[in-house]
Protein backbone atom coordinates (compact mmCIF):
# COMPACT_ATOMS: atom_id res chain seq x y z
CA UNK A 1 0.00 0.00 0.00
CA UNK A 2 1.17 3.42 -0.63
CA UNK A 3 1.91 5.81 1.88
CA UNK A 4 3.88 8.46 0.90
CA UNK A 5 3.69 10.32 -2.29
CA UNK A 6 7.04 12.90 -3.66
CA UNK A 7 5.34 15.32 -6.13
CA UNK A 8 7.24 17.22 -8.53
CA UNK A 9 5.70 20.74 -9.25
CA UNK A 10 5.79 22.42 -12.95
CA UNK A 11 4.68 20.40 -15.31
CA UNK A 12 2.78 18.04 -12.70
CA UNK A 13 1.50 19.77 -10.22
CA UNK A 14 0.99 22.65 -12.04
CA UNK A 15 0.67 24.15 -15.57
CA UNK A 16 3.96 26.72 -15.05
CA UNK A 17 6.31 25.11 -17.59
CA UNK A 18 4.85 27.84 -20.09
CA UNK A 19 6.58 30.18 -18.19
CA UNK A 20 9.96 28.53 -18.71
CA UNK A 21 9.74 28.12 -22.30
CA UNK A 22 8.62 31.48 -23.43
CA UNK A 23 10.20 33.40 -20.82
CA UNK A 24 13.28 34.86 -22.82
CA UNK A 25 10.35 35.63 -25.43
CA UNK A 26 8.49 37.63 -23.00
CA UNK A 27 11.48 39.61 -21.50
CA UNK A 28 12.34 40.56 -24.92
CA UNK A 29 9.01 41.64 -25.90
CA UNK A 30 8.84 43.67 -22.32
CA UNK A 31 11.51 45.65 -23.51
CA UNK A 32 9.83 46.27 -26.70
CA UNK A 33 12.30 44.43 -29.59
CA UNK A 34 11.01 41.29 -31.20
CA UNK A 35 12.20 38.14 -29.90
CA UNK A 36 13.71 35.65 -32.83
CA UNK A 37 11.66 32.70 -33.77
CA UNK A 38 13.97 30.28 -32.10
CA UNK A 39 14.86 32.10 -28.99
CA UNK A 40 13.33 29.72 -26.95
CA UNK A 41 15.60 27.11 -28.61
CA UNK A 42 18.47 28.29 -28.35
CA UNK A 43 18.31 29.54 -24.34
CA UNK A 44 16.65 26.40 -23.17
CA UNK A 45 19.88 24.58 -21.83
CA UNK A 46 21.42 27.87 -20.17
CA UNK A 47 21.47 28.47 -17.00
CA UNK A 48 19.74 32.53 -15.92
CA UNK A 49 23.51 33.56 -16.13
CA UNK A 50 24.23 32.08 -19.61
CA UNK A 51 20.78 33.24 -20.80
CA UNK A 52 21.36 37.13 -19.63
CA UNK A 53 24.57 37.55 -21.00
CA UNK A 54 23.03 35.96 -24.41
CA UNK A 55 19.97 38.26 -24.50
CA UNK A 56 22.08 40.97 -23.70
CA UNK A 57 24.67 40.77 -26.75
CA UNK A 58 21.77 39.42 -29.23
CA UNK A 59 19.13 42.09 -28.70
CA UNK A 60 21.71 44.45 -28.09
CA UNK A 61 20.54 45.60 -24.72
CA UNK A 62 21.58 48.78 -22.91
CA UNK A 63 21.26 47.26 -19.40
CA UNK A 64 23.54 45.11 -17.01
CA UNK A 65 23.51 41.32 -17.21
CA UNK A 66 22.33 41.64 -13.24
CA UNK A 67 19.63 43.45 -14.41
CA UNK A 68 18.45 41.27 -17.02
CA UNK A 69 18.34 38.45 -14.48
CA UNK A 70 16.64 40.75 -11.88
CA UNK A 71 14.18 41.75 -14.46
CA UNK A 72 13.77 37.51 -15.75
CA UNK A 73 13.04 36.82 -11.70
CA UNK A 74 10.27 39.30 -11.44
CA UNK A 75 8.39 37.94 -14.09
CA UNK A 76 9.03 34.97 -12.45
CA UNK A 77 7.93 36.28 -9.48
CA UNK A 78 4.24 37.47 -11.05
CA UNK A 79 3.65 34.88 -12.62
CA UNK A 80 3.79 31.98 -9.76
CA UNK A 81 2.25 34.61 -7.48
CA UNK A 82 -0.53 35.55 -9.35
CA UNK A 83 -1.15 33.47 -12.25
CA UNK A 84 -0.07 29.89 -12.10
CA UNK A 85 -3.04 27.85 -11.92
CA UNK A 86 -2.90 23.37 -10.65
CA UNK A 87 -3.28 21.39 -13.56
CA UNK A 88 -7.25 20.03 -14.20
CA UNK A 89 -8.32 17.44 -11.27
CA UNK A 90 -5.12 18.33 -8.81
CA UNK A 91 -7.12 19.27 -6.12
CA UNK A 92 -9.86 16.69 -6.21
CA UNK A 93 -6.72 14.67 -6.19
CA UNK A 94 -5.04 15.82 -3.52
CA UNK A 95 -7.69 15.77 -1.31
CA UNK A 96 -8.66 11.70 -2.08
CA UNK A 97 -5.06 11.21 -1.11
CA UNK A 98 -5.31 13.47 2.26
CA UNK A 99 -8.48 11.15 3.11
CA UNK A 100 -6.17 7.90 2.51
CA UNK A 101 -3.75 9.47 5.11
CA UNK A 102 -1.09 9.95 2.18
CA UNK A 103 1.98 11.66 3.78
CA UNK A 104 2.99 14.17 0.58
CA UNK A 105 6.00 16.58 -0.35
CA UNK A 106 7.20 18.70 -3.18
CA UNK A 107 11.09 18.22 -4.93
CA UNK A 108 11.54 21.07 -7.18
CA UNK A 109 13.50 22.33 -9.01
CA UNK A 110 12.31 26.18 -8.43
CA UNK A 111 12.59 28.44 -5.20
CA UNK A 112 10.67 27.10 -2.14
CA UNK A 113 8.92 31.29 -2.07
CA UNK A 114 7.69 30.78 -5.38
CA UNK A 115 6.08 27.70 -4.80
CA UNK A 116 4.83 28.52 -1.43
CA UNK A 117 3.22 31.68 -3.14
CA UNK A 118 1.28 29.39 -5.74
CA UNK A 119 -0.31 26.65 -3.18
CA UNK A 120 -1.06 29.46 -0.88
CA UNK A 121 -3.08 31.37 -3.56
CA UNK A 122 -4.64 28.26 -4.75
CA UNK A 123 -5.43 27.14 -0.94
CA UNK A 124 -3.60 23.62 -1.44
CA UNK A 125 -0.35 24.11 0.94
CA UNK A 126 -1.99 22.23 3.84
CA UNK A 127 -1.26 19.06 1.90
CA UNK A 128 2.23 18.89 1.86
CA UNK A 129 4.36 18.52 4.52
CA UNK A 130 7.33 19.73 2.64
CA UNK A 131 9.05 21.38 -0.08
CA UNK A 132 12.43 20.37 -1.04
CA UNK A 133 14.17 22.42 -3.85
CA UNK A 134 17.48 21.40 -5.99
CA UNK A 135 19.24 24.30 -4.84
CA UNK A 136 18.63 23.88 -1.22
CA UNK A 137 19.88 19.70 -1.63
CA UNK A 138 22.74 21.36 -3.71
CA UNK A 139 22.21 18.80 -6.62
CA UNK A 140 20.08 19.05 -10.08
CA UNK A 141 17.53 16.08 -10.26
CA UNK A 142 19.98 13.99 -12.53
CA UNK A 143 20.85 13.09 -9.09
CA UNK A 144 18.64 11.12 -6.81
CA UNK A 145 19.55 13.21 -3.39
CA UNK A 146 16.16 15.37 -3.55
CA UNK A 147 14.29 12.08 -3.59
CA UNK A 148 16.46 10.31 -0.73
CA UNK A 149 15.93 13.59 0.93
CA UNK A 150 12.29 13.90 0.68
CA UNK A 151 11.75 9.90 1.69
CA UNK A 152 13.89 10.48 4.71
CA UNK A 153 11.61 13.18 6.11
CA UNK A 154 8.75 11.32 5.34
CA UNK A 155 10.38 8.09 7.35
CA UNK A 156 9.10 6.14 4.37
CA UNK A 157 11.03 3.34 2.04
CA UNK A 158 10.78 3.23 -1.53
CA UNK A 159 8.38 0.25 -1.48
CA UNK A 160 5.28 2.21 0.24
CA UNK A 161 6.53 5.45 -2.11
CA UNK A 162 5.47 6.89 -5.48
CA UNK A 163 7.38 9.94 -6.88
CA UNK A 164 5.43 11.77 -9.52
CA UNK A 165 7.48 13.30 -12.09
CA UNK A 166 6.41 14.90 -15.61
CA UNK A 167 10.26 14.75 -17.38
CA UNK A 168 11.67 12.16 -18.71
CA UNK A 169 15.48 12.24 -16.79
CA UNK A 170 13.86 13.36 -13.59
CA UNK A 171 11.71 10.07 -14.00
CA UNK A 172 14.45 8.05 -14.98
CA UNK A 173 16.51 9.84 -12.01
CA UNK A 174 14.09 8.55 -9.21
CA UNK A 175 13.37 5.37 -10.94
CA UNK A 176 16.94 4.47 -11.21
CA UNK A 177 17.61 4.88 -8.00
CA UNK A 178 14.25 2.11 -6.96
CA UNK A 179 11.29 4.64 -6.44
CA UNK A 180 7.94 3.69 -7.86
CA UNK A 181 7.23 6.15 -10.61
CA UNK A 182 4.24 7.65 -11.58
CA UNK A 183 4.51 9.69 -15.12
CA UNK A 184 2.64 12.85 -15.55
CA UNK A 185 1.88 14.19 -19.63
CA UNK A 186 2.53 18.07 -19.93
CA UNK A 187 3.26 18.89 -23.60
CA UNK A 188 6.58 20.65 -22.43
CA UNK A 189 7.97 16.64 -22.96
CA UNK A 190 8.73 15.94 -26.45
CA UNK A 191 9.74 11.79 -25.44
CA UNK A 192 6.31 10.79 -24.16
CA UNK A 193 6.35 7.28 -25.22
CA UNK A 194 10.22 6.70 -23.26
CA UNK A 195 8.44 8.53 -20.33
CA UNK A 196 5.93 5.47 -20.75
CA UNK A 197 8.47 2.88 -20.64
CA UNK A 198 10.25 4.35 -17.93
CA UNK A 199 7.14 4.68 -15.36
CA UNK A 200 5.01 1.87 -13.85
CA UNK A 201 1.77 3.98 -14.38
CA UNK A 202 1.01 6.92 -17.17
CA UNK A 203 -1.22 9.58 -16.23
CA UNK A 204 -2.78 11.72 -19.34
CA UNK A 205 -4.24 13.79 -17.12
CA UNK A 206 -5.73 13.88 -13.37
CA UNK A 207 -9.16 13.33 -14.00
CA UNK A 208 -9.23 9.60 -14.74
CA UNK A 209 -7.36 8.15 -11.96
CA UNK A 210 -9.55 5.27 -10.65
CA UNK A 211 -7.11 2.61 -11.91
CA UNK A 212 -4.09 4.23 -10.17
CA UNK A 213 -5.93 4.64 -6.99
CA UNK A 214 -6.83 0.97 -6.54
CA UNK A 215 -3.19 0.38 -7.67
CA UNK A 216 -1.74 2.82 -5.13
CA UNK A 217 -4.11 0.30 -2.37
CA UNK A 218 -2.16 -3.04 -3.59
């Protein structure tokens, strides 16, 4: 039986990885220039740093590469504050678990305030216990310490655990390392079918979930 439940957030829990594919797009068109039509492309493997200094020089823009990133974050910022919405069926969801006693958590890969902000506004922080971030475990999720991190404050094992993931190496990440994965479909995942393969249940969306509950009481 399943008793604890690891929940990734964007692209899972919520519908935010919009955000982090357009967002050079939108900074560029905040400043008033028209973004090229493979921006997104070419910036999606950079990290902020990399991605300020290339805005900068390619757009030619008059301002520091601190305050590109400053001006990146507060769009950020709005967006999980005020916009970010849980993907269809989360909170029916959540709240079947909660009434099955399911201990759950949050591993992330974005600030702890920004994700605090969006449950809060969306009333759904009372059920997790935690949120665990990359940069607070020090390691990207191609490593498996945010997991082992989140199961040791639940006191769980990986046998009573599920970690719900919506990418294909953070899936293959937690399943490596002997968690029960549960695969989520956001668009923002070209390899859909190897996410398949890598999970032992597929989740289209959050409204059909009968089968995985009576798995989850196995």
């Amino acid at each position: 039986m399943i008793k604890n439940i690891i929940f990734d957030f964007d692209g899972t829990l919520f519908d935010s990885m919009i955000i982090w594919e357009d967002l050079g797009e939108r900074f560029i068109k905040k400043l008033g220039k028209k973004p090229k039509e493979n921006l997104s492309f070419e910036i999606r493997n950079m990290s902020m740093k990399e991605s300020a200094i290339y805005l900068q020089q390619e757009y030619d823009i008059n301002i520091s590469v601190e305050e590109i990133i400053s001006g990146i974050n507060k769009m950020l910022e709005d967006f999980y504050i005020n916009e970010v919405l849980p993907k269809e069926g989360i909170v029916e969801f959540l709240e079947e678990l909660n009434q099955r006693k399911v201990s759950m958590c949050i591993a992330t890969a974005t600030d702890k305030y920004l994700i605090e902000a969006a449950l809060k506004r969306c009333n759904i922080e009372k059920y997790f216990k935690e949120i665990f971030t990359c940069g607070e475990v020090g390691e990207s999720k191609y490593s498996p310490k945010i997991y082992r991190e989140a199961l040791k404050f639940l006191n769980g094992n990986r046998k009573d655990t599920l970690v719900f993931e919506d990418a294909v190496y953070a899936a293959a990440t937690a399943k490596e390392d002997g968690f029960k994965v549960v695969s989520v479909y956001d668009k923002s995942e070209e390899k859909q079918e190897l996410l398949k393969e890598i999970s032992q249940f597929y989740l289209k969306d959050f409204l059909s979930i009968d089968s995985l509950l009576r798995q989850m009481e196995e």
